[in-house]
C-alpha atoms as a PDB file:
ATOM      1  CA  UNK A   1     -97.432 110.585  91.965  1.00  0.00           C
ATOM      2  CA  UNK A   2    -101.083 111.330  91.650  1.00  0.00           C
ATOM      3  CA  UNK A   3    -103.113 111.172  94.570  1.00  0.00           C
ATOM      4  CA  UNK A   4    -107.104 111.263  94.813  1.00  0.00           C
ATOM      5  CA  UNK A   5    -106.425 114.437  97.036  1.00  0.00           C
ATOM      6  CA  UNK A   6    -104.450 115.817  94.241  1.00  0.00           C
ATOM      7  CA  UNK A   7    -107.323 116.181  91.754  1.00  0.00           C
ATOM      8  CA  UNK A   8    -109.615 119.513  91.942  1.00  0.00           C
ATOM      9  CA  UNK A   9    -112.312 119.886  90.109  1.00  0.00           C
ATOM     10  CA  UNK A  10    -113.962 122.982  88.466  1.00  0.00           C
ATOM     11  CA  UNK A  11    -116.513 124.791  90.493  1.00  0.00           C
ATOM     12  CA  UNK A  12    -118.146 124.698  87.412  1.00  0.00           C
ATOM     13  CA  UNK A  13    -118.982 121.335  87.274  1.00  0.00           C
ATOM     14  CA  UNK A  14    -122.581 121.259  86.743  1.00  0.00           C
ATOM     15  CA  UNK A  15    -125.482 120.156  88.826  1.00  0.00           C
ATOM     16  CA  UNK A  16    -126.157 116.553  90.256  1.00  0.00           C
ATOM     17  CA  UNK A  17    -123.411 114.715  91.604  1.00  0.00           C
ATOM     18  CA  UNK A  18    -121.249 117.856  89.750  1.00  0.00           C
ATOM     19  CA  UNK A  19    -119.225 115.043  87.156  1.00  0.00           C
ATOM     20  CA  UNK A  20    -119.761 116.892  83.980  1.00  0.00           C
ATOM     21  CA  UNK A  21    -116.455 118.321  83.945  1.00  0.00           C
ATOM     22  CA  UNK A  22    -112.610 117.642  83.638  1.00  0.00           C
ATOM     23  CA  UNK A  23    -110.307 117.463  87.316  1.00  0.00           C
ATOM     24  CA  UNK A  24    -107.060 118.619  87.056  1.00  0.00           C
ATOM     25  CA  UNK A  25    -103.642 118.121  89.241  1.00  0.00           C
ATOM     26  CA  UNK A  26    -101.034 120.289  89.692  1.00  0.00           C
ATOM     27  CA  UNK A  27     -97.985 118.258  89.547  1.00  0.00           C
ATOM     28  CA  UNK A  28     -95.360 120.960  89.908  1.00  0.00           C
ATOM     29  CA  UNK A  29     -93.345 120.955  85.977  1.00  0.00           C
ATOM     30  CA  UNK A  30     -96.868 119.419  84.531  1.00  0.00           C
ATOM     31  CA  UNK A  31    -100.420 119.523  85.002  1.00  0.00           C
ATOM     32  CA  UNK A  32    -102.837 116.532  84.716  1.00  0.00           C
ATOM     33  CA  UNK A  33    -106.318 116.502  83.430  1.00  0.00           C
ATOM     34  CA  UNK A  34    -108.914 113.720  83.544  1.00  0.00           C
ATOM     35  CA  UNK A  35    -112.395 113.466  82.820  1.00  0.00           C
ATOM     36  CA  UNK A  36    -114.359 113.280  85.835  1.00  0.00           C
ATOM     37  CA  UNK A  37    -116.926 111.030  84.556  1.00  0.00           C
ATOM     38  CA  UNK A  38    -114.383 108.372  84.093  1.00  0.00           C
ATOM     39  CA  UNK A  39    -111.147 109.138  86.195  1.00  0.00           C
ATOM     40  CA  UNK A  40    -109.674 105.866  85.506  1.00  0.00           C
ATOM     41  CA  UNK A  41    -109.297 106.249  81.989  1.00  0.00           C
ATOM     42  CA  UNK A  42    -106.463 108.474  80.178  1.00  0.00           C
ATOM     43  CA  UNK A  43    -105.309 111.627  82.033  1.00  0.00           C
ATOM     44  CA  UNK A  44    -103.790 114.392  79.813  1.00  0.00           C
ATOM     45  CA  UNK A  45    -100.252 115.987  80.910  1.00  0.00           C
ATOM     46  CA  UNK A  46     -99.501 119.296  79.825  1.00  0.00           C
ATOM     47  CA  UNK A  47     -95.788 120.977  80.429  1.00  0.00           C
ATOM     48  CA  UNK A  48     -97.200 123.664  83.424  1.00  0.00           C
ATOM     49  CA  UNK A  49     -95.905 126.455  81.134  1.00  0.00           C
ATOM     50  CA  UNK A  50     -97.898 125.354  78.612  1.00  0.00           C
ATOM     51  CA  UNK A  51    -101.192 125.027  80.477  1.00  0.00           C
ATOM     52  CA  UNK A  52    -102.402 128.676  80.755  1.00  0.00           C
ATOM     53  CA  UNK A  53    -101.931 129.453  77.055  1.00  0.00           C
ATOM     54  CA  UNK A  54    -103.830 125.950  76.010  1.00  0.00           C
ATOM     55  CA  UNK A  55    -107.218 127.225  78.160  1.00  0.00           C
ATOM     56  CA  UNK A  56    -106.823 131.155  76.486  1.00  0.00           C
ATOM     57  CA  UNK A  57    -106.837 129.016  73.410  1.00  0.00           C
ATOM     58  CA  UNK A  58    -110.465 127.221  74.467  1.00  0.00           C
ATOM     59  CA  UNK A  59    -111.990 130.418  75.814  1.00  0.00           C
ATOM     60  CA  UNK A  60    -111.422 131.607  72.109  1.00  0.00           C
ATOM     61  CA  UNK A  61    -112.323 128.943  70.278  1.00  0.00           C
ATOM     62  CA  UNK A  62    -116.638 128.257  69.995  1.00  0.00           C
ATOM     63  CA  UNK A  63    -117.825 125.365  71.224  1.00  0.00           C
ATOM     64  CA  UNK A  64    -118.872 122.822  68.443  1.00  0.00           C
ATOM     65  CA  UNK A  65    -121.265 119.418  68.735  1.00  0.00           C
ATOM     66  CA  UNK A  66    -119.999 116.273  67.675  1.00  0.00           C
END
């Protein structure tokens, strides 16, 4: 189970009241990610050995606009 304690978020969160960034919770075989601008909306679950590999792939990829 997910509790508000679980949640960290990035210490690269931004200025202000620091929610321009995605939490995430280690949940032993997964790990959870939610925006933190609206943490009651969908969280993402990734398989934990699948997690490290998914944020080399963003550090690679250039950001885009939509």
């Amino acid at each position: 189970m997910i509790t508000p304690t679980s949640w960290k978020k990035s210490s690269f969160s931004g200025g202000g009241e620091g929610n321009d960034c995605v939490e995430v919770a280690d949940l032993d075989t997964h790990i959870a990610v939610r925006d933190s601008k609206a943490p009651a909306r969908a969280t993402l679950a990734f398989l934990a050995s699948s997690f490290v590999p998914f944020i080399e792939a963003l550090k690679d990829t250039p950001p885009t606009r939509l």
